[in-house]
Protein backbone atom coordinates (compact mmCIF):
# COMPACT_ATOMS: atom_id res chain seq x y z
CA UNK A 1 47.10 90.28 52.41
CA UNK A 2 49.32 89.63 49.55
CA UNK A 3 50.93 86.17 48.01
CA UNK A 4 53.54 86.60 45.52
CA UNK A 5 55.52 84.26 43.51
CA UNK A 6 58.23 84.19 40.91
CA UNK A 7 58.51 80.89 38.03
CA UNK A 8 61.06 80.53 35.39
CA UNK A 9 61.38 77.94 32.32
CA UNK A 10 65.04 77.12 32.87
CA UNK A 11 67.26 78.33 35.73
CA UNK A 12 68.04 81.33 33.95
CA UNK A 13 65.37 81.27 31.53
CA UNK A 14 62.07 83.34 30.69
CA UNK A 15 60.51 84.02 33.69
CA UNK A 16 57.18 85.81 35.27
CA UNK A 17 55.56 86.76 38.41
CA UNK A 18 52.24 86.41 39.85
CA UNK A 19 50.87 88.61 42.86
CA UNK A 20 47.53 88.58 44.54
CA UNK A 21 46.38 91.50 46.55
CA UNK A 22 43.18 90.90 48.81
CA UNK A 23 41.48 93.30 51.13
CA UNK A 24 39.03 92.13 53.44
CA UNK A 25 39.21 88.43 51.76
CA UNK A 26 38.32 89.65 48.73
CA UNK A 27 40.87 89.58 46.01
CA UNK A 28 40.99 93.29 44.60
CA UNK A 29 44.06 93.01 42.19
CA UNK A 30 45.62 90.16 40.62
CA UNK A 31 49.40 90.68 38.50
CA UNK A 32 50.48 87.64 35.77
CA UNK A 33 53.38 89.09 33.86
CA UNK A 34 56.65 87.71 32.02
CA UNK A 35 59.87 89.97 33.24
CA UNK A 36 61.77 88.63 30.20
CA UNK A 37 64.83 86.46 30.99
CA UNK A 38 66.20 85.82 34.67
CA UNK A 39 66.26 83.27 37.41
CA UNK A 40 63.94 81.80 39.78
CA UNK A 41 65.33 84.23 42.40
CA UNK A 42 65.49 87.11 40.23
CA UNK A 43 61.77 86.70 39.56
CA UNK A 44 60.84 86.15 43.21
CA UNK A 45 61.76 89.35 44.19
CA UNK A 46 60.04 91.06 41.13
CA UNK A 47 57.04 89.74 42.19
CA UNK A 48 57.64 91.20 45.79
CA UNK A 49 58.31 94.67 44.50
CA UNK A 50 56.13 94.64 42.03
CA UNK A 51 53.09 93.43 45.20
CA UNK A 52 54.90 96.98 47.00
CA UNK A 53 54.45 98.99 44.35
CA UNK A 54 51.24 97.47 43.97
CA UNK A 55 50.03 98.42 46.90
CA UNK A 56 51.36 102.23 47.05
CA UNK A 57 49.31 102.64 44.30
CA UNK A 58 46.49 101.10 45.94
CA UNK A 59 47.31 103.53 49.35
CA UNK A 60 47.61 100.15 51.77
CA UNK A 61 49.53 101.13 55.10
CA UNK A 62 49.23 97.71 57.22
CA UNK A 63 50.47 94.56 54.40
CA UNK A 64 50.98 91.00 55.04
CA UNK A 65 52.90 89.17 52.88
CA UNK A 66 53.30 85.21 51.69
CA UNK A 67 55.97 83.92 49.61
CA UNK A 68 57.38 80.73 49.35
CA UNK A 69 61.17 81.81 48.51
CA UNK A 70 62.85 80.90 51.70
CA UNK A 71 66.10 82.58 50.02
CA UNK A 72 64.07 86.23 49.81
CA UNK A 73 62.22 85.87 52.85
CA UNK A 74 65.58 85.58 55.09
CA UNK A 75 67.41 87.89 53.04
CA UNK A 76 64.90 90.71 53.26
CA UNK A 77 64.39 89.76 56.95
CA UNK A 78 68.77 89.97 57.35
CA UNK A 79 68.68 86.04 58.29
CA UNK A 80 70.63 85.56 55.18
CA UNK A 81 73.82 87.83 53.88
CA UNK A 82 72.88 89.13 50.18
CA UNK A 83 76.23 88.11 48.71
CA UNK A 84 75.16 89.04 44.70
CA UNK A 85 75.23 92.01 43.29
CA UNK A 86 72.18 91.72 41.40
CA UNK A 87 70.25 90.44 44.25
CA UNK A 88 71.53 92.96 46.49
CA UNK A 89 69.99 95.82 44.63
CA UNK A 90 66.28 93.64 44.40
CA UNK A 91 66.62 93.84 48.16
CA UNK A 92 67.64 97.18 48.39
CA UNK A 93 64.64 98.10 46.29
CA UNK A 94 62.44 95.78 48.40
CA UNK A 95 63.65 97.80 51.87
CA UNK A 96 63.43 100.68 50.52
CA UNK A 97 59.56 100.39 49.10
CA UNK A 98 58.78 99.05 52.88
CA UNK A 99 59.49 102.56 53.87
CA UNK A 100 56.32 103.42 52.03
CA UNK A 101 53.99 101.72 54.93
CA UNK A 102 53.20 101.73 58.34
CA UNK A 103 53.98 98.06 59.05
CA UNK A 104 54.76 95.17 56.54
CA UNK A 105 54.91 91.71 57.74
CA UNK A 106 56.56 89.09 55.02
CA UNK A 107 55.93 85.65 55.95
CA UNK A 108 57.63 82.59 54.22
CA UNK A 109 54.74 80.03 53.83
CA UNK A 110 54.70 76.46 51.87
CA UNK A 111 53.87 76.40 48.22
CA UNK A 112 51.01 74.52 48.90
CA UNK A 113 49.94 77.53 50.90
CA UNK A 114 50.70 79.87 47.80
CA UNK A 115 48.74 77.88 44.64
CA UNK A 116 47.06 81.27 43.68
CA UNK A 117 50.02 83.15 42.83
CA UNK A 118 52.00 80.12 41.93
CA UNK A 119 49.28 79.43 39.15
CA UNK A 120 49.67 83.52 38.02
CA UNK A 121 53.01 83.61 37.34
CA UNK A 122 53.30 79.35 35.67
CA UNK A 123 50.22 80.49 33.39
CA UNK A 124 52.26 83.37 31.62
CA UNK A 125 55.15 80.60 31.08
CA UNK A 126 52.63 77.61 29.63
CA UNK A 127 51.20 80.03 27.73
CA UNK A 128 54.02 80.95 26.13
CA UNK A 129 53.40 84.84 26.09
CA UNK A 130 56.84 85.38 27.72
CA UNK A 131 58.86 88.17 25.58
């Protein structure tokens, strides 16, 4: 199981991802990083490749995944048209990493339901250790 979220200070603006990775309930690897300059879409889908790559590393092959960005959940899931070009290739990248596992399940869940990584990827922002 695996919540990821993106935050940016301004809309673009600094931004950073959080991603926590839990096996069995237990939380095995946690990722708080700035990505420099974007927008709050832009660092949503970091944070989902990043939890993919993530997980390759770690050899998963059965992921579930929460995030709160109703605009990447239906775009990966082809509910929405990817009309940008930028955010076209993050989904491209996101498909294609996928690939990589027996079955992935991405579910869109409330951001009350996604505090963890919500507080990962705010910290690096309030911090002010974004480059």
């Amino acid at each position: 199981m695996i919540n990821v979220d993106g935050a940016c200070s301004g809309n673009p603006g600094p931004a950073a991802i959080g991603v926590v990775i839990r096996k069995n309930n237990d939380v095995i690897k946690e990722v708080s990083r700035s990505i420099g300059e974007g927008t709050n879409n832009i660092a949503e889908y970091s944070a989902l490749i990043c939890a993919l790559e993530e997980a390759k590393i770690l050899k998963a092959q059965s992921l579930t995944i929460y995030t709160d960005s109703e605009l990447v959940f239906k775009q990966v899931t082809g509910q929405y048209k990817v009309k940008h070009e930028n955010m076209k290739t993050l989904c491209n990248r996101v498909k294609q990493l996928i690939q990589d596992f027996s079955s992935v399940d991405l579910q869109h869940v409330l951001r009350e339901k996604n505090k963890e990584a919500d507080k990962l990827a705010s910290s690096v922002l309030k911090h002010k250790s974004v480059v």
